[in-house]
PDB file of N, CA and C in Angstrom:
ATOM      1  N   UNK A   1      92.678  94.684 108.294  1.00  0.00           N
ATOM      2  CA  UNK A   1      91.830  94.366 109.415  1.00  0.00           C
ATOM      3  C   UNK A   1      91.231  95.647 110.003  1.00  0.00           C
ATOM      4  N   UNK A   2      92.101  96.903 109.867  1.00  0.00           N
ATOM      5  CA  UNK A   2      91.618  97.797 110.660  1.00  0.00           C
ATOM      6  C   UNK A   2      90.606  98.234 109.475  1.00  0.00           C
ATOM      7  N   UNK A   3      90.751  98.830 108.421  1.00  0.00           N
ATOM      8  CA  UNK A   3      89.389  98.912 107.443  1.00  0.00           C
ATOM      9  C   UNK A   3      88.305  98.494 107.632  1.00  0.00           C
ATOM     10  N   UNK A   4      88.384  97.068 107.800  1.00  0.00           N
ATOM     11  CA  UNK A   4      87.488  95.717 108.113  1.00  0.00           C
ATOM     12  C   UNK A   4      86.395  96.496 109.383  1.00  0.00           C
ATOM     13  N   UNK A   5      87.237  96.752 110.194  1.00  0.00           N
ATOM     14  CA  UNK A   5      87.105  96.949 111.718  1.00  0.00           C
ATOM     15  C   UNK A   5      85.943  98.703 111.689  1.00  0.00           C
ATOM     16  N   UNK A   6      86.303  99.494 111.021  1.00  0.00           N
ATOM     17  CA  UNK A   6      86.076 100.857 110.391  1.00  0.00           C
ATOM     18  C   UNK A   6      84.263 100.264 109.643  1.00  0.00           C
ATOM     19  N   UNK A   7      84.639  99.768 108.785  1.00  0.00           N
ATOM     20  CA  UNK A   7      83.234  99.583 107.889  1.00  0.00           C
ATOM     21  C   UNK A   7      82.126  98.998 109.065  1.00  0.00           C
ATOM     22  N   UNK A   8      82.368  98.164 109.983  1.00  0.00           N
ATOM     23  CA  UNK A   8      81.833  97.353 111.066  1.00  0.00           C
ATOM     24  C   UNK A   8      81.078  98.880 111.788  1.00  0.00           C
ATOM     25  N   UNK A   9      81.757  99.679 112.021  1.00  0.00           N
ATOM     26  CA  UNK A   9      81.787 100.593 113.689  1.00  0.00           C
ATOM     27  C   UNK A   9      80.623 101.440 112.535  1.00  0.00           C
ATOM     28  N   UNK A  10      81.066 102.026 111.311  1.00  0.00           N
ATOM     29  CA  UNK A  10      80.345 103.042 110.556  1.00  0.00           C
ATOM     30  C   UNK A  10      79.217 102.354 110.235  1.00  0.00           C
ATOM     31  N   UNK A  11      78.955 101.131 109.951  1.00  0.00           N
ATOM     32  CA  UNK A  11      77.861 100.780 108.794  1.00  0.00           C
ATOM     33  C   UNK A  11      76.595  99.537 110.269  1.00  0.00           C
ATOM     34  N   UNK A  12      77.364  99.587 111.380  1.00  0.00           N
ATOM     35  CA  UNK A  12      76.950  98.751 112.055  1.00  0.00           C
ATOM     36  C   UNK A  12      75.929  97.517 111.668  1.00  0.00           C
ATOM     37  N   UNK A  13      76.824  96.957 110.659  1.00  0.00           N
ATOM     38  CA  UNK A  13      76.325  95.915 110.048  1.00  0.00           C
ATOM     39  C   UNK A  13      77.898  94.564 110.086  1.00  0.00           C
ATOM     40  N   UNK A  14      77.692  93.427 110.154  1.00  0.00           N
ATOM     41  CA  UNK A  14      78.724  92.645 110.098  1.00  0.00           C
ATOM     42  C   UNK A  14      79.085  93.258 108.758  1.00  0.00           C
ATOM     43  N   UNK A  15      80.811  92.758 108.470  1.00  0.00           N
ATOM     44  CA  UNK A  15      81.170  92.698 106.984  1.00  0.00           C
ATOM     45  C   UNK A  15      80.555  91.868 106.232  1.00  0.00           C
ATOM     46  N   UNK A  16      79.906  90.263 106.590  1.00  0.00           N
ATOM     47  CA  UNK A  16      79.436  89.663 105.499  1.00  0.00           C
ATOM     48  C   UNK A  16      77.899  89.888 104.981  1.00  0.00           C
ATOM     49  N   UNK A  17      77.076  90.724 105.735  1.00  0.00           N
ATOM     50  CA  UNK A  17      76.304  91.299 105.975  1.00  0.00           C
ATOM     51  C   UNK A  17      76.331  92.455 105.041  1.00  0.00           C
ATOM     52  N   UNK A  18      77.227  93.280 105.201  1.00  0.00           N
ATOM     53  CA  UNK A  18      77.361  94.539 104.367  1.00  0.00           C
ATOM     54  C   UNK A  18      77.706  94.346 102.823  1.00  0.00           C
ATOM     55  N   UNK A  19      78.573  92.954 102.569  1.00  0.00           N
ATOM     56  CA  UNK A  19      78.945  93.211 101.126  1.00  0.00           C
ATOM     57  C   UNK A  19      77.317  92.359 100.611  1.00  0.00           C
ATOM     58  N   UNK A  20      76.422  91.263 101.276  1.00  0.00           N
ATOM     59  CA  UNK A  20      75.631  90.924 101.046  1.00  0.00           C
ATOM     60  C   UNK A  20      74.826  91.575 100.555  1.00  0.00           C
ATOM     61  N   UNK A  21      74.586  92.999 101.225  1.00  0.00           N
ATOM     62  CA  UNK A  21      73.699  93.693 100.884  1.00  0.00           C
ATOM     63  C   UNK A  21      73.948  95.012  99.489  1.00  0.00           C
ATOM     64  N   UNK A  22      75.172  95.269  99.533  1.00  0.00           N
ATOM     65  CA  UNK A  22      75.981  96.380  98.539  1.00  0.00           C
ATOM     66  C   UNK A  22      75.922  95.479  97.325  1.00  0.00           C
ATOM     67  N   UNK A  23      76.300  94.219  97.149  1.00  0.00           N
ATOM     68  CA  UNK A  23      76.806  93.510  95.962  1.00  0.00           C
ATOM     69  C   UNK A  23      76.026  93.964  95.308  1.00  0.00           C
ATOM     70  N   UNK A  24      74.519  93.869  95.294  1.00  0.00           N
ATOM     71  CA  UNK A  24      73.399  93.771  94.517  1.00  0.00           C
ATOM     72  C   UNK A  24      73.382  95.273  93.217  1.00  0.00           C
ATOM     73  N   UNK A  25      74.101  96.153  93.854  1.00  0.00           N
ATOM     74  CA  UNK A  25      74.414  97.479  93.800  1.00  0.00           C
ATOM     75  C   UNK A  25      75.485  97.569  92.945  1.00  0.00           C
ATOM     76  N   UNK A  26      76.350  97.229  92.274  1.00  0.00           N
ATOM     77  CA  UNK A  26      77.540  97.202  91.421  1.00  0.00           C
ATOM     78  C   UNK A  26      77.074  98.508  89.985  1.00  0.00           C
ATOM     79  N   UNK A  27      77.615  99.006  89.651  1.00  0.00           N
ATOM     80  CA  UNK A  27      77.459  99.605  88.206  1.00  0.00           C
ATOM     81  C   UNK A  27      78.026  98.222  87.483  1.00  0.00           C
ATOM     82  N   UNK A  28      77.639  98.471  86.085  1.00  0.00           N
ATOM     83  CA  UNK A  28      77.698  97.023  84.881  1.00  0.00           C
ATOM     84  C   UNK A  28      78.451  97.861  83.663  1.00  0.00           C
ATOM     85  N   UNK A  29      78.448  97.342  83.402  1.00  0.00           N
ATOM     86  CA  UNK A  29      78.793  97.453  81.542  1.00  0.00           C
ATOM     87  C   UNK A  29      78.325  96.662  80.318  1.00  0.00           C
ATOM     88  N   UNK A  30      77.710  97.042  79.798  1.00  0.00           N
ATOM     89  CA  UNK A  30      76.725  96.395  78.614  1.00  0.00           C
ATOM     90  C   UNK A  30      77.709  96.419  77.204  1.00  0.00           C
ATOM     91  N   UNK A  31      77.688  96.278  75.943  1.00  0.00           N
ATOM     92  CA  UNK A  31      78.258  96.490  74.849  1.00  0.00           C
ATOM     93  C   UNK A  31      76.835  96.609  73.833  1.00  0.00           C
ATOM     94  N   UNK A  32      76.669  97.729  73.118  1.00  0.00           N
ATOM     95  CA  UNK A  32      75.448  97.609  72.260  1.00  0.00           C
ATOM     96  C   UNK A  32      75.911  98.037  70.906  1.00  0.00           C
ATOM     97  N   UNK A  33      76.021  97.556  70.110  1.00  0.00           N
ATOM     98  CA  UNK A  33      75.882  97.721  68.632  1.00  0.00           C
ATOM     99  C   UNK A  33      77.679  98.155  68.922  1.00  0.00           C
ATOM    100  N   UNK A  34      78.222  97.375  69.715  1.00  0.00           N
ATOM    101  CA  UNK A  34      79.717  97.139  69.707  1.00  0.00           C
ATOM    102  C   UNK A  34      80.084  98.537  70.272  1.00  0.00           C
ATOM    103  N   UNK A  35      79.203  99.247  70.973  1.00  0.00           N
ATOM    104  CA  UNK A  35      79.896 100.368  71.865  1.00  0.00           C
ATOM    105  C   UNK A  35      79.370  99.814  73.177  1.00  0.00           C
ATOM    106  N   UNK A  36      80.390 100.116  74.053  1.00  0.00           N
ATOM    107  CA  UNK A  36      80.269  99.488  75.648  1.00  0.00           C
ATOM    108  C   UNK A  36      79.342 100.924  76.036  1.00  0.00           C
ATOM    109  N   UNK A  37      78.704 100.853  77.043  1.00  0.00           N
ATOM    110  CA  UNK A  37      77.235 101.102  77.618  1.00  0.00           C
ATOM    111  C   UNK A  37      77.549 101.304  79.148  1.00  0.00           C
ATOM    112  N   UNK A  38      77.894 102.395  80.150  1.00  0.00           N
ATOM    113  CA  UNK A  38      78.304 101.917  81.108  1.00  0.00           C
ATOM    114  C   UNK A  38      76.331 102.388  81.840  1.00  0.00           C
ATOM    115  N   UNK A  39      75.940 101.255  82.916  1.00  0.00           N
ATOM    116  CA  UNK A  39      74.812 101.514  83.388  1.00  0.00           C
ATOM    117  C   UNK A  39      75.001 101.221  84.744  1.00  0.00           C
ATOM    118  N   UNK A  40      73.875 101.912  85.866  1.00  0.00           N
ATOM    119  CA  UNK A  40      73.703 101.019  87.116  1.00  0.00           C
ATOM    120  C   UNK A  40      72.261 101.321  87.742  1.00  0.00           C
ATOM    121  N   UNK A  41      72.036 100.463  88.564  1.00  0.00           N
ATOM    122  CA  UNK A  41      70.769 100.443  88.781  1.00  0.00           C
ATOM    123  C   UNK A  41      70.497 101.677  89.927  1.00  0.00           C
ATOM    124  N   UNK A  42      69.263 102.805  89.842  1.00  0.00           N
ATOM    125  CA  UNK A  42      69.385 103.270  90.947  1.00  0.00           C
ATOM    126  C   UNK A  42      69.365 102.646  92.608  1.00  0.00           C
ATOM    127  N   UNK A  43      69.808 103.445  93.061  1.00  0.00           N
ATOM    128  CA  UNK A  43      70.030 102.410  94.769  1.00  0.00           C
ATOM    129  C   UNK A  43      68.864 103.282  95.816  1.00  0.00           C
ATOM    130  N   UNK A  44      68.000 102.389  96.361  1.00  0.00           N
ATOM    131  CA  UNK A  44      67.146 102.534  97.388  1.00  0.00           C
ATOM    132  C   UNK A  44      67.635 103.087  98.276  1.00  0.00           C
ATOM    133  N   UNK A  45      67.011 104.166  99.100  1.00  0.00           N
ATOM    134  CA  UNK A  45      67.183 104.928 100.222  1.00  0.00           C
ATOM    135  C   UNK A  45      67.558 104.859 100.780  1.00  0.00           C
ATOM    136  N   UNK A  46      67.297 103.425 101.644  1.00  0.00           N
ATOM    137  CA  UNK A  46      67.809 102.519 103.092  1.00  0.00           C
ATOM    138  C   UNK A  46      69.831 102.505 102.400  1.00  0.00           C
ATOM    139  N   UNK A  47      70.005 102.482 101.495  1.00  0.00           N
ATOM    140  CA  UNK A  47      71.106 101.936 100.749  1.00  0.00           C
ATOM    141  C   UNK A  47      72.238 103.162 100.991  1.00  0.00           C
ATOM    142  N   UNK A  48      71.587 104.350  99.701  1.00  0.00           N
ATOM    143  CA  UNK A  48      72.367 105.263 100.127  1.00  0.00           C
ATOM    144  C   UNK A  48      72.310 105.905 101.242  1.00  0.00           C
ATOM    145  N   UNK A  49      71.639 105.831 102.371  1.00  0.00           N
ATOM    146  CA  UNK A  49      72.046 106.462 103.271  1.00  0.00           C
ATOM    147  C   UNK A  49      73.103 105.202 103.750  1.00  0.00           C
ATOM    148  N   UNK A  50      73.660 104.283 103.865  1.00  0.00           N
ATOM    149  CA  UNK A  50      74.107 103.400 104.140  1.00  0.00           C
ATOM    150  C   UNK A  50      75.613 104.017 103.832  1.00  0.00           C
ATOM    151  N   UNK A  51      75.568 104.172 102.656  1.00  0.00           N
ATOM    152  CA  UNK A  51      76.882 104.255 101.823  1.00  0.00           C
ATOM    153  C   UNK A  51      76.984 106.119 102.304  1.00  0.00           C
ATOM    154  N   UNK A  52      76.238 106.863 102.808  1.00  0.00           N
ATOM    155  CA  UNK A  52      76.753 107.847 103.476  1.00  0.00           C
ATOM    156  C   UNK A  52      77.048 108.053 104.568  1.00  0.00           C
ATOM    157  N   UNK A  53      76.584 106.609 105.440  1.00  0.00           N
ATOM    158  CA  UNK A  53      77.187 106.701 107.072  1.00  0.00           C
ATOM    159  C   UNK A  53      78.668 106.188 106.670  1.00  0.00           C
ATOM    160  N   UNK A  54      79.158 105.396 105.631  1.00  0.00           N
ATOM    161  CA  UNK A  54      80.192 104.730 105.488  1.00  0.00           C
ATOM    162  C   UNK A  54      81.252 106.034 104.421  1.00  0.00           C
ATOM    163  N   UNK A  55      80.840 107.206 104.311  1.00  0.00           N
ATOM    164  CA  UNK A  55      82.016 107.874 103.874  1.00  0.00           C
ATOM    165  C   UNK A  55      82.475 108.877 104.816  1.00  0.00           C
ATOM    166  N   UNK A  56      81.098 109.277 106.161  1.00  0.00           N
ATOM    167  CA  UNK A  56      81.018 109.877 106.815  1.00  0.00           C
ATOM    168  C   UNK A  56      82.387 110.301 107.549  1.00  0.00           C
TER     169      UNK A  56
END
């Protein structure tokens, strides 16, 4: 709860709000010609600065 409480105060976004918006953001893993592929999409501005008020 207190984590919970932490991501809220740093990211001043609700929690369901915040994973709403991060999910989209995941790194993947592909498999190509039977070797796994690790990829992720770059993340928009608004985003990482997001994820740097939240390590802050």
């Amino acid at each position: 709860m207190a984590a919970g409480h932490l991501l809220e105060q740093r990211s001043r976004l609700s929690l369901k709000r915040l994973f709403r918006v991060l999910k989209w953001y995941r790194p993947f893993e592909l498999t190509i010609a039977g070797q796994p592929v690790h990829a992720a999409s770059p993340l928009p501005p608004e985003i990482a600065k997001l994820i740097a008020q939240l390590e802050a």
